[in-house]
Protein backbone atom coordinates (compact mmCIF):
# COMPACT_ATOMS: atom_id res chain seq x y z
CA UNK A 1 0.00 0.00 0.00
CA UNK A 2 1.32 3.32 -0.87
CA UNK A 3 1.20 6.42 1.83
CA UNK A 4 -1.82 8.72 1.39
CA UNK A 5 0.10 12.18 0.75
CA UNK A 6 -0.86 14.55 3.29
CA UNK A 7 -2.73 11.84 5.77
CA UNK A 8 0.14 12.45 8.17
CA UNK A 9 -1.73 10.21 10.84
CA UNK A 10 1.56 8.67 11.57
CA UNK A 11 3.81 11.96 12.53
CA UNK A 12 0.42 12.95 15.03
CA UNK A 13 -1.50 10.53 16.46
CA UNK A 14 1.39 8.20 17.47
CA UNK A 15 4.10 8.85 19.95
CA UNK A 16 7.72 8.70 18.84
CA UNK A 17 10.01 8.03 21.62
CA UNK A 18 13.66 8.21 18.95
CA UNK A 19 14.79 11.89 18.38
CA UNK A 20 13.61 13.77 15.38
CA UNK A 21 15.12 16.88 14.76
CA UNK A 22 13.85 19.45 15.80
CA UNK A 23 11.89 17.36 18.37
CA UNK A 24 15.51 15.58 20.30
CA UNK A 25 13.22 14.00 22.84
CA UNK A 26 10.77 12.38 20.37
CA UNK A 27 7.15 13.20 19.73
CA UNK A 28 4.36 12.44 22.25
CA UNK A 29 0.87 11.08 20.80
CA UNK A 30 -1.55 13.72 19.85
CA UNK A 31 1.03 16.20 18.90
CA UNK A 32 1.93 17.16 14.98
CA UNK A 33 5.97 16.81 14.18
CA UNK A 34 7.79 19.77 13.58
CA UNK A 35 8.82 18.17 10.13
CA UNK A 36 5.50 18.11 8.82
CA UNK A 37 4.60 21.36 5.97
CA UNK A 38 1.24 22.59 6.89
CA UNK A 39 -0.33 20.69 4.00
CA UNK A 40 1.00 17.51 6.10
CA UNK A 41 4.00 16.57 4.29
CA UNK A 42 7.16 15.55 5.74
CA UNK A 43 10.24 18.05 5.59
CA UNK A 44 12.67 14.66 5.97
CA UNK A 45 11.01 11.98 3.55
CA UNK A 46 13.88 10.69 1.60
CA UNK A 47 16.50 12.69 3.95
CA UNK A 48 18.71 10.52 5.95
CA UNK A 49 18.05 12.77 8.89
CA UNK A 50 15.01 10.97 8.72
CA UNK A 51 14.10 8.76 11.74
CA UNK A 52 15.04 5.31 11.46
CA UNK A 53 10.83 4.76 13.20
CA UNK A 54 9.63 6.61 10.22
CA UNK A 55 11.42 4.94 7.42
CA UNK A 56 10.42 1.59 8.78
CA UNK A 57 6.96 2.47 9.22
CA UNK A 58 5.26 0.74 6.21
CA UNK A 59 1.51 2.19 5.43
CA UNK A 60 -1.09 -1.20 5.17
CA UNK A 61 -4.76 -1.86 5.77
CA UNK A 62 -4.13 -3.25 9.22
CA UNK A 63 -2.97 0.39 9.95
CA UNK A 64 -4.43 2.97 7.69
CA UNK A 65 -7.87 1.63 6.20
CA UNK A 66 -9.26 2.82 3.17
CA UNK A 67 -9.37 7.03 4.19
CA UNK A 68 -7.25 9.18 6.45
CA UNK A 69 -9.78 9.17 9.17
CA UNK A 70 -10.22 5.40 9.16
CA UNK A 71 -5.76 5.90 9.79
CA UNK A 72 -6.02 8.50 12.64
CA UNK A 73 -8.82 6.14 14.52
CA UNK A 74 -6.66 2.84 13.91
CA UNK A 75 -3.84 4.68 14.99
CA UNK A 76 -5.33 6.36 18.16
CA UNK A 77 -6.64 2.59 18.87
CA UNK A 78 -3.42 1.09 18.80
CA UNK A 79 -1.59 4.09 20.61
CA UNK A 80 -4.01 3.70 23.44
CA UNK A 81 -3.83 -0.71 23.45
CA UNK A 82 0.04 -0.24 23.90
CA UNK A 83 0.35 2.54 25.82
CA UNK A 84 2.92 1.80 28.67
């Protein structure tokens, strides 16, 4: 499955605990990356600055569904199931 450009459900909804720059201490859930444009791209895609989490994030049913909002629900689901 290819990324929905723009979704972004991935740099919000989720936390990210590795450094990103601009965020060194990582990204807590709920909260939009500093890398992302205000039309929801990412600044790094295709940078190596690019976090390691975010290149190995792969896009698939399981976690996006068929429309951006069906992503930022999964998302928020499984955010909340393995919150520590």
């Amino acid at each position: 499955m290819e990324c929905r450009v723009g979704c972004a459900a991935c740099c919000i909804v989720i936390s990210i605990s590795s450094s990103i720059p601009g965020m060194p201490d990582g990204k807590p859930a709920g909260i939009r990356c500093v890398q992302l444009t205000p039309d929801n791209k990412c600044r790094l895609f295709g940078k190596p600055e690019r976090p390691q989490v975010c290149i190995n994030f792969n896009p698939s049913q399981k976690t996006c569904g068929e429309t951006n909002e069906d992503a930022y629900r999964i998302l928020a689901e499984l955010e909340e199931a393995t919150k520590a």
